[in-house]
Structure formats: structure tokens, C-alpha cells
N, C-alpha and C. Protein backbone atom coordinates (compact mmCIF):
# COMPACT_ATOMS: atom_id res chain seq x y z
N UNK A 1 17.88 7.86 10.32
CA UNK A 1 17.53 8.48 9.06
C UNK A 1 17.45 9.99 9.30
N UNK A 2 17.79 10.62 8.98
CA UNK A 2 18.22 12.05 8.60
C UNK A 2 17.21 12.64 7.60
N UNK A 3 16.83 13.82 8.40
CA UNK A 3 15.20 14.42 7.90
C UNK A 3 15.36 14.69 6.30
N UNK A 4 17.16 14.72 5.70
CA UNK A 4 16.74 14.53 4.43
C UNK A 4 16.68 13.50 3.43
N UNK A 5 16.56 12.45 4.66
CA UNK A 5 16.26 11.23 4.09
C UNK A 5 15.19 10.04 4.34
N UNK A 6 14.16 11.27 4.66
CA UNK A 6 12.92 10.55 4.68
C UNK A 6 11.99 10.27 3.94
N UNK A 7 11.50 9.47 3.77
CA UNK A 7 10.36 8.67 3.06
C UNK A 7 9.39 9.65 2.54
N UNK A 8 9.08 9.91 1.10
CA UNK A 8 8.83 11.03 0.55
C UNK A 8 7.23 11.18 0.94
N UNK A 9 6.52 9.59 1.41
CA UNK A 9 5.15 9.54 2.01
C UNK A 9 4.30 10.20 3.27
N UNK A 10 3.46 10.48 3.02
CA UNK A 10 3.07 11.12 4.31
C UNK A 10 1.20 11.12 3.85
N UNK A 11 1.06 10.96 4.96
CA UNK A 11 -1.07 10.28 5.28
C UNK A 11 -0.69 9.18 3.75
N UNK A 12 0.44 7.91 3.61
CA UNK A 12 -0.13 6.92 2.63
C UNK A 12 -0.10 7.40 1.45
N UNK A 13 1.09 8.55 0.66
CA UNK A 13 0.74 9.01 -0.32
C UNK A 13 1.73 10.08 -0.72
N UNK A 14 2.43 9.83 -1.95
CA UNK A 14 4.06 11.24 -2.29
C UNK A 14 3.00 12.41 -2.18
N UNK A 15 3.80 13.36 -1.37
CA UNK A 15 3.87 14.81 -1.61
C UNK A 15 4.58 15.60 -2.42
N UNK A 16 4.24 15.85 -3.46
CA UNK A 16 4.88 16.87 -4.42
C UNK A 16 5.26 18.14 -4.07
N UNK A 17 6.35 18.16 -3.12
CA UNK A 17 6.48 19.59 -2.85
C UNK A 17 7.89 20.09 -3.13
N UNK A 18 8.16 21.27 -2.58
CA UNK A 18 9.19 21.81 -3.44
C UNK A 18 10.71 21.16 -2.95
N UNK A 19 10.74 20.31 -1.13
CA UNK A 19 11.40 19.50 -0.46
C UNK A 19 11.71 18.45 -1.47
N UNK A 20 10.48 17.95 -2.54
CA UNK A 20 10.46 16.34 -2.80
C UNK A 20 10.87 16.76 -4.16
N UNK A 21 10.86 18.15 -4.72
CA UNK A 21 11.72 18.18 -5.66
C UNK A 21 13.12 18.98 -6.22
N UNK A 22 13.18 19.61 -4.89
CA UNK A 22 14.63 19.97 -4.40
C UNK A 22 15.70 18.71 -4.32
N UNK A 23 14.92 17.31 -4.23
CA UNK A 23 15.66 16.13 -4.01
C UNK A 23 15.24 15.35 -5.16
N UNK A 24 14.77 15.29 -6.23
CA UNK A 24 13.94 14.21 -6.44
C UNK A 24 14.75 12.99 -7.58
N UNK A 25 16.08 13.36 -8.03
CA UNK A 25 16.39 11.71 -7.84
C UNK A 25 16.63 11.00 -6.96
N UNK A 26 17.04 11.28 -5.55
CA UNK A 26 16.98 10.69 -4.46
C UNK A 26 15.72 9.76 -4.62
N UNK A 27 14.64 11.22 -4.50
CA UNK A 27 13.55 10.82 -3.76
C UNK A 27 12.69 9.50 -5.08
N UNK A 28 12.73 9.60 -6.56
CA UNK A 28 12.28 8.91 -7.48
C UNK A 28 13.22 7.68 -7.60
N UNK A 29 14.53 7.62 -7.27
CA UNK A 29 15.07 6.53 -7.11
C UNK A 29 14.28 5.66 -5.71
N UNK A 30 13.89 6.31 -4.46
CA UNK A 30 12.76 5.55 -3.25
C UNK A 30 12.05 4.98 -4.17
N UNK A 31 11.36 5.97 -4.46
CA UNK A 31 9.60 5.21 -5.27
C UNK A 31 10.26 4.60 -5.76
N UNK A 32 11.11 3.47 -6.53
CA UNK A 32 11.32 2.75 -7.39
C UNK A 32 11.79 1.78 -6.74
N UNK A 33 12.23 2.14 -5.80
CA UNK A 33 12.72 0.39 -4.52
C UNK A 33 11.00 0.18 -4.30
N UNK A 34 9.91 1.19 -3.82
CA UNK A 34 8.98 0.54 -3.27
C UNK A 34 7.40 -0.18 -4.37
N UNK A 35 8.09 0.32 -5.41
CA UNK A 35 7.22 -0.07 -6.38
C UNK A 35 6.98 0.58 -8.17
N UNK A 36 6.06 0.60 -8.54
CA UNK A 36 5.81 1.19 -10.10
C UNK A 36 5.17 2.22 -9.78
N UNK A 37 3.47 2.28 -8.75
CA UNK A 37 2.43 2.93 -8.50
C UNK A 37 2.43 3.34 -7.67
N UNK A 38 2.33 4.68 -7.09
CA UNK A 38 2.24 5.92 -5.71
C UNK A 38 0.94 6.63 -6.07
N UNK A 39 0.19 6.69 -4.56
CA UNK A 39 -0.55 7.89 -4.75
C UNK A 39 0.19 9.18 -4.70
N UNK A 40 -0.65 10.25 -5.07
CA UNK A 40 0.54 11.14 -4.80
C UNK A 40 -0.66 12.78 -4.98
N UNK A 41 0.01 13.65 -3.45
CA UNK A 41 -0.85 14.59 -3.76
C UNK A 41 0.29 15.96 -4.66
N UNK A 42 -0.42 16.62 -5.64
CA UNK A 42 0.50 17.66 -6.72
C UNK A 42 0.36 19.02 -5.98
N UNK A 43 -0.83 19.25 -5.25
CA UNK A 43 -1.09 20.63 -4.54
C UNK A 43 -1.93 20.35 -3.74
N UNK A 44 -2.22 20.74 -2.22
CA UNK A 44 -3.47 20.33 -1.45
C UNK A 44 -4.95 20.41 -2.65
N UNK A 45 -5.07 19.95 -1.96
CA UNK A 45 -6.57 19.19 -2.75
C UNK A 45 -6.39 18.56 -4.30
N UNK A 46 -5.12 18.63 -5.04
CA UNK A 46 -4.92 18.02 -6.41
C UNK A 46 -3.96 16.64 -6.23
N UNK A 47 -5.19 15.63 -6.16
CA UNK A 47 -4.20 14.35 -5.93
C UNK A 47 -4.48 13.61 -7.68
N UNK A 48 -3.50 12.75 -7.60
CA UNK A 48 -3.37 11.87 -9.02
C UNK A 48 -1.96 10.32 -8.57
N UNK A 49 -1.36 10.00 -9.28
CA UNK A 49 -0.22 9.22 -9.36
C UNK A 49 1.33 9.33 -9.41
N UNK A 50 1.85 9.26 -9.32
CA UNK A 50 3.32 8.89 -10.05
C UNK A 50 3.41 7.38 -10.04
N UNK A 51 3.69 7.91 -11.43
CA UNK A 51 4.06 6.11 -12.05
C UNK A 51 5.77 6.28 -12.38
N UNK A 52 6.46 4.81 -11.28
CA UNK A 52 7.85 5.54 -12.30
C UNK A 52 8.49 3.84 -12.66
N UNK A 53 9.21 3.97 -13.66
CA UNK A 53 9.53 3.03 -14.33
C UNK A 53 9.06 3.38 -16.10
N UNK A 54 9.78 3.02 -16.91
CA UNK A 54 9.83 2.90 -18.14
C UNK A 54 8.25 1.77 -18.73
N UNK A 55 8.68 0.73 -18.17
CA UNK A 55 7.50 -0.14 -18.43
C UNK A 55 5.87 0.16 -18.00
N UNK A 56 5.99 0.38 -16.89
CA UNK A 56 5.14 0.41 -15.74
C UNK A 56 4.55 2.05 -16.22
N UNK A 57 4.92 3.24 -16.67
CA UNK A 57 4.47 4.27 -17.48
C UNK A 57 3.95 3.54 -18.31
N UNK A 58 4.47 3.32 -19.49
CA UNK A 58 4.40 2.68 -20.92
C UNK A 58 2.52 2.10 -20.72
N UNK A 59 2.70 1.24 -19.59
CA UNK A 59 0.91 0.61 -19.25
C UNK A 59 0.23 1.58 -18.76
N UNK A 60 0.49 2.22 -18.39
CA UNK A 60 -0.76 3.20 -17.97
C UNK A 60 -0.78 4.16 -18.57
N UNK A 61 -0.28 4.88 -19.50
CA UNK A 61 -0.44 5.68 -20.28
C UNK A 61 -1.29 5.09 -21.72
N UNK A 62 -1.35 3.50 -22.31
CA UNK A 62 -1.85 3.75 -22.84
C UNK A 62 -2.99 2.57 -22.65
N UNK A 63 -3.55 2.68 -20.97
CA UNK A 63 -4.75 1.74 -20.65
C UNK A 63 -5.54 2.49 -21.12
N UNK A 64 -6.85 1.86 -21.65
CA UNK A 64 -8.02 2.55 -21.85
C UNK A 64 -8.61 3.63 -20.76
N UNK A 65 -8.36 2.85 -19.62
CA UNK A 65 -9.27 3.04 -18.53
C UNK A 65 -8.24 4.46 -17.92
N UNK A 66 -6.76 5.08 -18.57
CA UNK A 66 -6.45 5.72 -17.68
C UNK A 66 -6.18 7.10 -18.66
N UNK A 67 -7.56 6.97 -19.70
CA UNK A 67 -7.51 8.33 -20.36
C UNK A 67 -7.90 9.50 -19.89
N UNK A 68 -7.88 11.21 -20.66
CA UNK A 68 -8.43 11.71 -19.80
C UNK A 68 -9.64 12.42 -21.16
N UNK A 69 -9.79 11.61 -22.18
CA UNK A 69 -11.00 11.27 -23.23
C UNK A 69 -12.06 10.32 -22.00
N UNK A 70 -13.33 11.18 -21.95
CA UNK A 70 -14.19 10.89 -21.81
C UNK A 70 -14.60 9.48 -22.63
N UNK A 71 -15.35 8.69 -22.26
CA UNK A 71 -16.16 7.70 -23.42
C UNK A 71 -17.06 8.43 -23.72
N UNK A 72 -17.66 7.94 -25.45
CA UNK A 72 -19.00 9.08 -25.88
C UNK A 72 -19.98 8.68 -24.79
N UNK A 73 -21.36 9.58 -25.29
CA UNK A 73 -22.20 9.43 -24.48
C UNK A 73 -23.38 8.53 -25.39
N UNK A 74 -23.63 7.93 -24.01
CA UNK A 74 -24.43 6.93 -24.13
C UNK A 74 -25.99 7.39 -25.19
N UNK A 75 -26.41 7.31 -26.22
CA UNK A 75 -27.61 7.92 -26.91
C UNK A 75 -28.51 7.94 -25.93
N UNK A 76 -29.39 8.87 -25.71
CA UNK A 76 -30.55 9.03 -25.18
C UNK A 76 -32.28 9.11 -26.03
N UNK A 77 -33.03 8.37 -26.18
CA UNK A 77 -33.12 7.55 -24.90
C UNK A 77 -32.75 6.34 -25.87
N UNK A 78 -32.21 5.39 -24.83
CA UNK A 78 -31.07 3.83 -25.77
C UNK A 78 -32.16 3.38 -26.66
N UNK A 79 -31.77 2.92 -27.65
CA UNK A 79 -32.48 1.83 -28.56
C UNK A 79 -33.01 1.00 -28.32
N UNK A 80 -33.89 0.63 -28.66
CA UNK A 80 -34.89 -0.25 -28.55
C UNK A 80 -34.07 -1.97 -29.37
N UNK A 81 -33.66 -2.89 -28.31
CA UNK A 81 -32.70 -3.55 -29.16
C UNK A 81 -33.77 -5.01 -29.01
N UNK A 82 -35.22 -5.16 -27.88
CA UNK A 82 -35.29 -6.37 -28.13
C UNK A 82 -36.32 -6.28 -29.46
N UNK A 83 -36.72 -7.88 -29.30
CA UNK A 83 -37.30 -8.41 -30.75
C UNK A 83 -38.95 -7.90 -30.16
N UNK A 84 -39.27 -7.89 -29.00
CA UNK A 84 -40.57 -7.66 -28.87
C UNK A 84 -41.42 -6.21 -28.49
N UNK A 85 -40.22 -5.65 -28.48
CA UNK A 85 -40.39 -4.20 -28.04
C UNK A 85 -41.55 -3.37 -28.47
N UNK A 86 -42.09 -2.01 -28.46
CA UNK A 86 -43.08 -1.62 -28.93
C UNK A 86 -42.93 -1.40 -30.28
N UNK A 87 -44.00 -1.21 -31.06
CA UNK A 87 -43.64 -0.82 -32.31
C UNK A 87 -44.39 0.71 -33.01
N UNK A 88 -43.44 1.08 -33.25
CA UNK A 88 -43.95 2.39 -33.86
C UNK A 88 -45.31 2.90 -34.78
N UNK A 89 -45.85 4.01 -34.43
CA UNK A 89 -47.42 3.92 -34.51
C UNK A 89 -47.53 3.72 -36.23
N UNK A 90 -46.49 3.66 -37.29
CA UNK A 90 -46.32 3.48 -38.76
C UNK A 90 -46.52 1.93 -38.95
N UNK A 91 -45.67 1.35 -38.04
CA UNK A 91 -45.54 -0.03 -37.77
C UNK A 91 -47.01 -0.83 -37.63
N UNK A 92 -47.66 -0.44 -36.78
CA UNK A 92 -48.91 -0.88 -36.23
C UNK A 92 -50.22 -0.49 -37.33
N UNK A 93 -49.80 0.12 -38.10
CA UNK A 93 -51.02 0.49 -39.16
C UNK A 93 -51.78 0.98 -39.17
């Protein structure tokens, strides 16, 4: 294998660099023999995914779990939801 045809992985994970995209249908046709899901680092210290495939995007773009919407926040302090809970000093008379 010929150094420009090496395995775009390195420490377990694509490197986004200017090598991997000087090549990168080569290199996005690889990821697609080895799967849908890559870790993948974008800049030292900025890691995230490449997802490649049509389908395999399509699901993770619109999982709940892979937004970048926060869930609201939880009310503080939570409601009082059981039946025996305290009751408010109006309540008590």
C-alpha cells in the first residue's frame, strides 16, 4: 500500500486534514467499504463524526438524540406530582 493509499484512520478515528481532503473521494469511497459511522477528528482537539451514506445520514440527522437543540430545562424546583405531598399554607387553613 502506497502512502497515498492509506487508511484515512489514525489513534481509531478519520483525520480531517488537508491530505484526507486533497483525496477525499478516494478516501470517502474507504469509509464506505468500512461502514456508515467514523469517529473523526475536524482540528486537534475538535472531534465529531462522519456519517457517509445517503441512508445512514438521513438517521442521524434526524435522531432526536443527535440534535444540537438543547432539551428545555427541567422547571426548578420540579412539581410536586404525588397525591400526598405537602400542602400549601392556603391549603391547610
Amino acid at each position: 500500500m502506497s502512502s497515498h493509499e492509506q487508511c484515512p484512520y489514525q489513534d481509531g478515528g478519520v483525520v480531517i486534514d488537508h491530505a484526507f481532503k486533497a483525496d477525499s473521494p478516494a478516501r470517502f469511497a474507504r469509509l464506505r467499504e468500512l461502514g456508515p459511522l467514523h469517529p473523526a477528528e475536524f482540528h486537534p482537539g475538535l472531534k465529531g463524526w462522519v456519517v457517509v451514506g445517503y441512508d445512514p445520514a438521513r438517521e442521524a440527522l434526524t435522531h432526536p438524540s443527535c440534535s444540537r437543540t438543547p432539551p428545555p430545562p427541567m422547571p426548578w424546583p420540579p412539581p410536586d406530582t404525588s397525591s400526598t405531598g405537602p400542602r400549601s399554607a392556603s391549603a391547610r387553613g
